[in-house]
N, C-alpha and C. Protein backbone atom coordinates (compact mmCIF):
# COMPACT_ATOMS: atom_id res chain seq x y z
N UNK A 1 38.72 -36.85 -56.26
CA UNK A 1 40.14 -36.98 -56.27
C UNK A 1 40.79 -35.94 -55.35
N UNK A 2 40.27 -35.20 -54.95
CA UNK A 2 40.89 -34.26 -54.29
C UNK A 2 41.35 -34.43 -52.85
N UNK A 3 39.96 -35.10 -52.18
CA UNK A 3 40.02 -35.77 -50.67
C UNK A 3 41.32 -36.64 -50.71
N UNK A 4 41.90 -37.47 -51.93
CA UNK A 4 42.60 -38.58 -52.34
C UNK A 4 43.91 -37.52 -51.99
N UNK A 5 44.06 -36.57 -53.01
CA UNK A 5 45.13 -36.07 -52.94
C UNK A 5 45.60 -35.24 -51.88
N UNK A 6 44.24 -34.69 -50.56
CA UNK A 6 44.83 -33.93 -49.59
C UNK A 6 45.14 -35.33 -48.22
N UNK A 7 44.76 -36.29 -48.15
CA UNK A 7 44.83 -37.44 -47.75
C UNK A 7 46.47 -37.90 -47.93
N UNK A 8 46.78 -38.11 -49.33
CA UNK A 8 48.12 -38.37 -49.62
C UNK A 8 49.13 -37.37 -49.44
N UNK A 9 48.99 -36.07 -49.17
CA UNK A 9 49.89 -34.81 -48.57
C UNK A 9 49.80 -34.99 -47.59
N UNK A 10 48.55 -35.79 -46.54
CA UNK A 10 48.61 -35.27 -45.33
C UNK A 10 49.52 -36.65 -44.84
N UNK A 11 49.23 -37.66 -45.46
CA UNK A 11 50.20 -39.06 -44.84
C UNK A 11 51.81 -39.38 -45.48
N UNK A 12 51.62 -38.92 -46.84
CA UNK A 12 52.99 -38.93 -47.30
C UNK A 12 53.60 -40.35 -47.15
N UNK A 13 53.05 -41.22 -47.73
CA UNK A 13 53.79 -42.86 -47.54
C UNK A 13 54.65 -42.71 -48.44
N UNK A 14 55.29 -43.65 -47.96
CA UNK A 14 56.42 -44.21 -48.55
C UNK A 14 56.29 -45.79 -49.71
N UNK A 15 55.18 -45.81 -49.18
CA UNK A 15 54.36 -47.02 -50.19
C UNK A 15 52.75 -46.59 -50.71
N UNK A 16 52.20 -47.35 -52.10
CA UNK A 16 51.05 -46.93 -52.20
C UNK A 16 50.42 -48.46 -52.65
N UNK A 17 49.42 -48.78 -52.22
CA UNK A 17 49.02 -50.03 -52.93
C UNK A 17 47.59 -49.66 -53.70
N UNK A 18 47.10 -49.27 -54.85
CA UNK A 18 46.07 -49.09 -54.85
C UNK A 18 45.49 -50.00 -55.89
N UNK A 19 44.06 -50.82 -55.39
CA UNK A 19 43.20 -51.93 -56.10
C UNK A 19 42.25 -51.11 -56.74
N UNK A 20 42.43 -51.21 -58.76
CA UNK A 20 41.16 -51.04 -58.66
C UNK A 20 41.77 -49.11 -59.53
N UNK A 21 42.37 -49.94 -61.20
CA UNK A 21 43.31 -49.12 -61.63
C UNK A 21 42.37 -48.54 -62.97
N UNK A 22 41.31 -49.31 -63.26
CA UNK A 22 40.48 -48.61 -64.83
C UNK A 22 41.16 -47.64 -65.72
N UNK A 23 41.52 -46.74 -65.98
CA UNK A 23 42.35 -45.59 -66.86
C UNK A 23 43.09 -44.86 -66.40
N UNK A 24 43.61 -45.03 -65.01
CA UNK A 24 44.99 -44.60 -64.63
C UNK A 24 44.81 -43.43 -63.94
N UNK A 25 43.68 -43.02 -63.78
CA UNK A 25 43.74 -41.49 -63.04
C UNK A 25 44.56 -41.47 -61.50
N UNK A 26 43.98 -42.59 -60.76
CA UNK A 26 44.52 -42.11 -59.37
C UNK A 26 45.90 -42.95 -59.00
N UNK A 27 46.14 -43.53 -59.93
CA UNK A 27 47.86 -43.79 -60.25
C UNK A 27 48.63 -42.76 -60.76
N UNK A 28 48.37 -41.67 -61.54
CA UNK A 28 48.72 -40.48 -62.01
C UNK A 28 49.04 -39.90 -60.56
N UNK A 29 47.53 -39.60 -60.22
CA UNK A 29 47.45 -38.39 -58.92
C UNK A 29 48.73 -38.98 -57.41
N UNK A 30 48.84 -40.56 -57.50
CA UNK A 30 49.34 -40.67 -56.14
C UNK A 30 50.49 -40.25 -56.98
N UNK A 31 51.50 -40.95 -57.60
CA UNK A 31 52.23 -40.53 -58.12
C UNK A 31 53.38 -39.26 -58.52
N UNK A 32 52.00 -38.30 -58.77
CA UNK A 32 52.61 -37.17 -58.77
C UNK A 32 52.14 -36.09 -57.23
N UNK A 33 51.27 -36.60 -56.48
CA UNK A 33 51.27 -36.25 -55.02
C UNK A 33 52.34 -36.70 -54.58
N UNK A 34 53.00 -37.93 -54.75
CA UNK A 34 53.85 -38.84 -53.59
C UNK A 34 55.09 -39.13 -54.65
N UNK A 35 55.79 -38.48 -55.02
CA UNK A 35 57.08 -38.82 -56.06
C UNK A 35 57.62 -39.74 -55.28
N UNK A 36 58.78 -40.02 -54.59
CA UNK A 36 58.90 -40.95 -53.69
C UNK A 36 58.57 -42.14 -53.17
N UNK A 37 57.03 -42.07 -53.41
CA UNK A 37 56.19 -43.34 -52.88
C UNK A 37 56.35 -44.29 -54.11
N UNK A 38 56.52 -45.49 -53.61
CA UNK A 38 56.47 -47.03 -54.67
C UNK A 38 55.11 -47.02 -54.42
N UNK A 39 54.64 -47.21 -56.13
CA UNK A 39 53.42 -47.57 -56.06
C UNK A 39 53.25 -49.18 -56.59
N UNK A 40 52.26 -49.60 -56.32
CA UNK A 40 51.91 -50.98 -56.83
C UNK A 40 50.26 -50.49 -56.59
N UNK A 41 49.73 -51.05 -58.60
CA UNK A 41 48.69 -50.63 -58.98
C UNK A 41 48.13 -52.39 -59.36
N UNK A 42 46.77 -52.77 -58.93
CA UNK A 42 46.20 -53.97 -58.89
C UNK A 42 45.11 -53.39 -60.05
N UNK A 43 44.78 -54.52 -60.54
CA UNK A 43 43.62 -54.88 -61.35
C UNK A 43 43.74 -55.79 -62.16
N UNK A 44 42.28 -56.46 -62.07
CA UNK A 44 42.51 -58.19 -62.97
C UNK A 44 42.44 -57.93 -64.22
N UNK A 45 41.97 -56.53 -65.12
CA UNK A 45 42.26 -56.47 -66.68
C UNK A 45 42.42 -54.66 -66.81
N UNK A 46 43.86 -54.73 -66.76
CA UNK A 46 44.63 -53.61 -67.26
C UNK A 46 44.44 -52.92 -68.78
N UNK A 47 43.13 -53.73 -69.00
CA UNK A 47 43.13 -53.26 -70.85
C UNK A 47 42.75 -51.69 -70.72
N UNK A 48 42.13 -51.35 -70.09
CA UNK A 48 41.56 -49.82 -70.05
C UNK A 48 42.56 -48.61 -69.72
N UNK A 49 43.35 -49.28 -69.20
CA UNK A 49 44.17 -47.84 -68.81
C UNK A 49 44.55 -46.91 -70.20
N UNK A 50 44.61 -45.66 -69.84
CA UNK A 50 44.67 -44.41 -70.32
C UNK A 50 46.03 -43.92 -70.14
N UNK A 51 46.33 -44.65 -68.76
CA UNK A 51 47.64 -43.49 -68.13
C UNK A 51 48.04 -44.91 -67.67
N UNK A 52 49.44 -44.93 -67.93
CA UNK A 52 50.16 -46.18 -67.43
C UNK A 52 51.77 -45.25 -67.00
N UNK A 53 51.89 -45.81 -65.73
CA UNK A 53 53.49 -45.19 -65.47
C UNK A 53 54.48 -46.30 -65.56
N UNK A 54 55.34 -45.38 -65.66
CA UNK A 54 57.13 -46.63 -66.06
C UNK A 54 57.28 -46.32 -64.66
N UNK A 55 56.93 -46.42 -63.12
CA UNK A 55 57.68 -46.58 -62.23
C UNK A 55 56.43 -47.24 -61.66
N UNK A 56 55.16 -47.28 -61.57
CA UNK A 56 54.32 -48.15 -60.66
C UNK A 56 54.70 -49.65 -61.25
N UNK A 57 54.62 -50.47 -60.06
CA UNK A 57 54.26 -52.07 -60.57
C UNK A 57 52.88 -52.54 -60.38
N UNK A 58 52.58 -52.80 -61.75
CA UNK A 58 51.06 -53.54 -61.95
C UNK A 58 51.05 -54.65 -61.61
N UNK A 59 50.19 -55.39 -60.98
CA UNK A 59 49.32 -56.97 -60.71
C UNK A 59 48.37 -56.64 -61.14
N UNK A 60 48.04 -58.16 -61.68
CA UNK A 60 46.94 -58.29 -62.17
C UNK A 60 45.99 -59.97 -61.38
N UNK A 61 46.82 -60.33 -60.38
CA UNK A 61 46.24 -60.98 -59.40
C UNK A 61 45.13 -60.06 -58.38
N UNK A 62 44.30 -61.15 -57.88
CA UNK A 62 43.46 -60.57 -56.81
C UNK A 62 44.41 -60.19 -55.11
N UNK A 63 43.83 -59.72 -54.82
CA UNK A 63 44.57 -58.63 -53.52
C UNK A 63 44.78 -59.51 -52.43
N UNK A 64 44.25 -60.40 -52.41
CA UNK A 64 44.17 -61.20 -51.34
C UNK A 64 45.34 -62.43 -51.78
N UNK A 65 45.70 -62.71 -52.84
CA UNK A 65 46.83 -63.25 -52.93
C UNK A 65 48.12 -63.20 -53.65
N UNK A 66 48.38 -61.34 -53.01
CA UNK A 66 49.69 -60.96 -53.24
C UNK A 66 50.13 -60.98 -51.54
N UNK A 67 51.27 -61.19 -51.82
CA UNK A 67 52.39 -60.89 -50.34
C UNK A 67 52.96 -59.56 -50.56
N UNK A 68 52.78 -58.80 -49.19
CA UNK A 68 53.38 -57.64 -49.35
C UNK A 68 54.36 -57.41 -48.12
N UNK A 69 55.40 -58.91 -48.20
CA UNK A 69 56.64 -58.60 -46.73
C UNK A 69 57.36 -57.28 -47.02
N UNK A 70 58.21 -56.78 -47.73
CA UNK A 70 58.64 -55.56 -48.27
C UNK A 70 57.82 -54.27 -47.88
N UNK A 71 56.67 -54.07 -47.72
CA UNK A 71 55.96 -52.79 -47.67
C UNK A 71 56.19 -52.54 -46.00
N UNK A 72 56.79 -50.89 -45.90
CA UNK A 72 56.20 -50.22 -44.50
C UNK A 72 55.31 -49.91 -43.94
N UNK A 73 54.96 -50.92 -43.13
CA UNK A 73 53.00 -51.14 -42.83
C UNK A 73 53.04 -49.82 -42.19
N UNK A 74 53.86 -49.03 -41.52
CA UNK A 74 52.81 -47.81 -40.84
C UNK A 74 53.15 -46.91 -41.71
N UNK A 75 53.51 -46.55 -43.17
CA UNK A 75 54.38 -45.63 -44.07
C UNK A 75 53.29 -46.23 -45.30
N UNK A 76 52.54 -47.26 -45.63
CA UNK A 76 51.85 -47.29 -46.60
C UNK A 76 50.42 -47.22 -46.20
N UNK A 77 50.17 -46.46 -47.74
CA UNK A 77 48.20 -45.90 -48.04
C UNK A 77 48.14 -46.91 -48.74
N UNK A 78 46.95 -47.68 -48.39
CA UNK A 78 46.48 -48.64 -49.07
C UNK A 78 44.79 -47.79 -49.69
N UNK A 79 44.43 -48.05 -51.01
CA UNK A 79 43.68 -47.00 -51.98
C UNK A 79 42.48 -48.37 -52.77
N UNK A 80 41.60 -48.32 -51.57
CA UNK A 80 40.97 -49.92 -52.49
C UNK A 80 39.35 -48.70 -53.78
N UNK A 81 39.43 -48.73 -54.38
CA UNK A 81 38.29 -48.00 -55.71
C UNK A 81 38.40 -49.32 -56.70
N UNK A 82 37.94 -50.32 -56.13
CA UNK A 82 37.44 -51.37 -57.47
C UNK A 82 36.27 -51.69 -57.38
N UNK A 83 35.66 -51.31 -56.74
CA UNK A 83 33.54 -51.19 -56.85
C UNK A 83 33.35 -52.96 -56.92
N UNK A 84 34.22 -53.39 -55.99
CA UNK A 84 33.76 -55.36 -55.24
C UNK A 84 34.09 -55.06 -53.99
């Protein structure tokens, strides 16, 4: 997590998309690295989370068929950790 978090200081998006949410840790970490940043947290069964935030938006669709017109493609970290 650390590479994660000097990674997210060093780019500072303005968007975060990360696939691949199990108990919430690196939704925590972007989060509180990137206050600012909209996150949108993916995974097809959200039952595990530990840490759930009131400002990320969860999907629970596969990645390949969400639309993301809204996101600043050169301002967003995209964060894929779902082990597929």
């Amino acid at each position: 997590m650390f590479a994660t978090w000097v990674i997210c200081k060093a780019i500072n998006p303005q968007a975060i998309v990360e696939s691949g949410v199990w108990k919430g840790q690196s939704t925590w970490l972007s989060e509180t690295t990137c206050p600012n940043a909209t996150t949108h947290c993916i995974d097809l069964d959200l039952s595990r989370r530990e840490y759930t935030s009131e400002r990320a938006v969860y999907h629970t669709e596969d990645f390949c068929t969400l639309d993301w017109p809204d996101l600043p493609r050169d301002r967003t970290l995209l964060f894929f950790d779902d082990h597929q």
